[in-house]
C-alpha atoms as a PDB file:
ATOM      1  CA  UNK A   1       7.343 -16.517  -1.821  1.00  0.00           C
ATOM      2  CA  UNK A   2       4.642 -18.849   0.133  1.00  0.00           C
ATOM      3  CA  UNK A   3       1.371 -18.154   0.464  1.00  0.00           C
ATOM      4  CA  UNK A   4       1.563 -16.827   3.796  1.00  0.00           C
ATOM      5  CA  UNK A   5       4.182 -14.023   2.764  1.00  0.00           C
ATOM      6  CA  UNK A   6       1.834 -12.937  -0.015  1.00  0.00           C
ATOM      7  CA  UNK A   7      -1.182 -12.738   2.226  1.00  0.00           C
ATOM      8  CA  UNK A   8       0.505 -10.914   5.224  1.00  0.00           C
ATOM      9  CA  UNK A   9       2.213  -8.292   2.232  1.00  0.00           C
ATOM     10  CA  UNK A  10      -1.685  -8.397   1.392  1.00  0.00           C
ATOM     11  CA  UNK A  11      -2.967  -7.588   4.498  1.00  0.00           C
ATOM     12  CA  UNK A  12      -0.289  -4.845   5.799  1.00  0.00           C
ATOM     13  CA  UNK A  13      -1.127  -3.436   2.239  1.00  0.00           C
ATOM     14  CA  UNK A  14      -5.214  -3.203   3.162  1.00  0.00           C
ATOM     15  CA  UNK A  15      -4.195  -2.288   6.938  1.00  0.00           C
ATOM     16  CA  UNK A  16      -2.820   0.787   5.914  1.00  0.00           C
ATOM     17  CA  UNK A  17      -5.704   1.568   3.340  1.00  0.00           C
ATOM     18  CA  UNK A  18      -8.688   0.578   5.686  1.00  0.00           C
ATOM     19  CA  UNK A  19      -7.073   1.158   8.673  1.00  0.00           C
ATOM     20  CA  UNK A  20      -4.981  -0.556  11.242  1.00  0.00           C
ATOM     21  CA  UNK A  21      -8.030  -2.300  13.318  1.00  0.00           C
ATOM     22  CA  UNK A  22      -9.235  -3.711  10.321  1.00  0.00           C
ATOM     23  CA  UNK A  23      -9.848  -7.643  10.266  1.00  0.00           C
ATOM     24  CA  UNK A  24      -8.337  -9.074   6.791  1.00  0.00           C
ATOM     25  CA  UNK A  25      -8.682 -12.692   6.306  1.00  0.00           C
ATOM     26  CA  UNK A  26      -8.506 -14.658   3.227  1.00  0.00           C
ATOM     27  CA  UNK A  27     -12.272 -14.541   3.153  1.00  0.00           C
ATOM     28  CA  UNK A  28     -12.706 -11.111   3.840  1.00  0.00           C
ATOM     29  CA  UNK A  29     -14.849  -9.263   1.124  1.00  0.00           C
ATOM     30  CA  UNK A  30     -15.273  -5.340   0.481  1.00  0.00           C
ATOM     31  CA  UNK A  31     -19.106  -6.380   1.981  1.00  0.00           C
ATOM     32  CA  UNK A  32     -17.208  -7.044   5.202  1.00  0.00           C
ATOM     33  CA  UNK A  33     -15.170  -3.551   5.194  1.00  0.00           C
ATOM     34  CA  UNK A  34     -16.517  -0.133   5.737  1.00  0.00           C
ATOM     35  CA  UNK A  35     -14.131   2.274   3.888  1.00  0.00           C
ATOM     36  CA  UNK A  36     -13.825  -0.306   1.067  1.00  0.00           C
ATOM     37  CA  UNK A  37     -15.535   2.020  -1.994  1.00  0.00           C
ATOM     38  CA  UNK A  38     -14.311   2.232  -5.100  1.00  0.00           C
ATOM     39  CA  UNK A  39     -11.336   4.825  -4.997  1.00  0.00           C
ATOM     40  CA  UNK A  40      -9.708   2.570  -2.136  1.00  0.00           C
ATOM     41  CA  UNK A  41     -10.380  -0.616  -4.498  1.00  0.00           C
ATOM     42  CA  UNK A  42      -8.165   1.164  -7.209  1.00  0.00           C
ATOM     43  CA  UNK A  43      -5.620   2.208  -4.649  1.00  0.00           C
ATOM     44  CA  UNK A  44      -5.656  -1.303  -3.371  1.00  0.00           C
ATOM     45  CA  UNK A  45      -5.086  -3.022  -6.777  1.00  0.00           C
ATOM     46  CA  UNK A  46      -2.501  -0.487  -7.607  1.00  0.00           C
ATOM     47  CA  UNK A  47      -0.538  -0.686  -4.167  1.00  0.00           C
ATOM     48  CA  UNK A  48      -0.500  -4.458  -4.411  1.00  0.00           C
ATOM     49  CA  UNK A  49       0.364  -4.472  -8.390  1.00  0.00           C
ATOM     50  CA  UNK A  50       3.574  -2.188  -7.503  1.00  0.00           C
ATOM     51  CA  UNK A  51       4.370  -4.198  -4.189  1.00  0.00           C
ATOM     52  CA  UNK A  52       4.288  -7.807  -5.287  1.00  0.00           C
ATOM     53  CA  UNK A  53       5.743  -6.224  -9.207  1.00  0.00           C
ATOM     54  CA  UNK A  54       2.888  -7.491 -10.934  1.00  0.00           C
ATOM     55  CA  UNK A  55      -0.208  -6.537 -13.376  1.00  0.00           C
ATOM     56  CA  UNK A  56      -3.669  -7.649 -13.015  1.00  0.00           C
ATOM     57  CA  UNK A  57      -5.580  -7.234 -16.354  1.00  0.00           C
ATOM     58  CA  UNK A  58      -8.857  -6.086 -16.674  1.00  0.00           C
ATOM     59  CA  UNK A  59     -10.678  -9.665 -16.719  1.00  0.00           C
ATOM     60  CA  UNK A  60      -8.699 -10.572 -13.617  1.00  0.00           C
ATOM     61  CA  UNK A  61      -9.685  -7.824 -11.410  1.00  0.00           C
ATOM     62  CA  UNK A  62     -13.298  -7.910 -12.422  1.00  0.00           C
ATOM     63  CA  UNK A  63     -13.274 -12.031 -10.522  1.00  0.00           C
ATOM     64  CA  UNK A  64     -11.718 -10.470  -7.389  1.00  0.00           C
ATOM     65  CA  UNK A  65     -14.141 -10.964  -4.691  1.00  0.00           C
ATOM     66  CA  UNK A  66     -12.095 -11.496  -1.560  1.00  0.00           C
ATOM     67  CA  UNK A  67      -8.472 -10.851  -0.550  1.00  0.00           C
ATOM     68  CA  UNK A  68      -7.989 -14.877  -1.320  1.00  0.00           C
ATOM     69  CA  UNK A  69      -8.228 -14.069  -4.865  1.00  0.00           C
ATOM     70  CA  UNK A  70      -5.355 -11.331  -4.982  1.00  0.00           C
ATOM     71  CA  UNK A  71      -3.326 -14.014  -3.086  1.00  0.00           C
ATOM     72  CA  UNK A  72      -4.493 -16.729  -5.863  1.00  0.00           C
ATOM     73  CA  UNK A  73      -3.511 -14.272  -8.653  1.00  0.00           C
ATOM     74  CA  UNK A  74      -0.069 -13.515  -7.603  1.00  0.00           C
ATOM     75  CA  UNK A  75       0.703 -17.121  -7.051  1.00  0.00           C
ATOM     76  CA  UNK A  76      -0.411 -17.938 -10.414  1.00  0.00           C
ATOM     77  CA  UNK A  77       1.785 -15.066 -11.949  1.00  0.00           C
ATOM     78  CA  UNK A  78       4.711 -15.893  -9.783  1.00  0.00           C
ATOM     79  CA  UNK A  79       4.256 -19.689 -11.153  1.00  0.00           C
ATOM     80  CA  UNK A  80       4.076 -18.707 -14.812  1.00  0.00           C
ATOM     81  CA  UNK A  81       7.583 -16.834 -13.912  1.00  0.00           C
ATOM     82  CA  UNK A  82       9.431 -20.056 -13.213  1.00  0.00           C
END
């Protein structure tokens, strides 16, 4: 899967969580989006964990700071499946 495919499964993923006029780059922070508080941040990591069929561990979610980062993670995970 390229690293386009990941972020736009990424950002259909936070589109439906935040809402459908929200702006999702690969820069974009939760500073940047309104409804971003924590309970969306869980359902976020958990919607992408069962979408992409991966697990984030505890270390790893704690260095998310932008929707790059969940695209950086699952390319490392899908690399260490090859």
């Amino acid at each position: 899967m390229s690293r386009q495919q990941i972020f736009d499964g990424i950002e259909a993923i936070a589109k439906k969580i935040f809402g459908d006029g929200t702006i999702i780059t690969e820069e974009t922070t939760s500073a940047d989006i309104e409804k971003w508080d924590s309970m969306n941040h869980v359902i976020l990591i958990a919607t992408i964990e069962k979408e992409f069929v991966v697990t984030f561990d505890i270390m790893e979610i704690i260095g998310i700071t932008k929707f790059g980062d969940f695209v950086d993670l699952i390319e490392k995970k899908q690399d260490q499946c090859k």
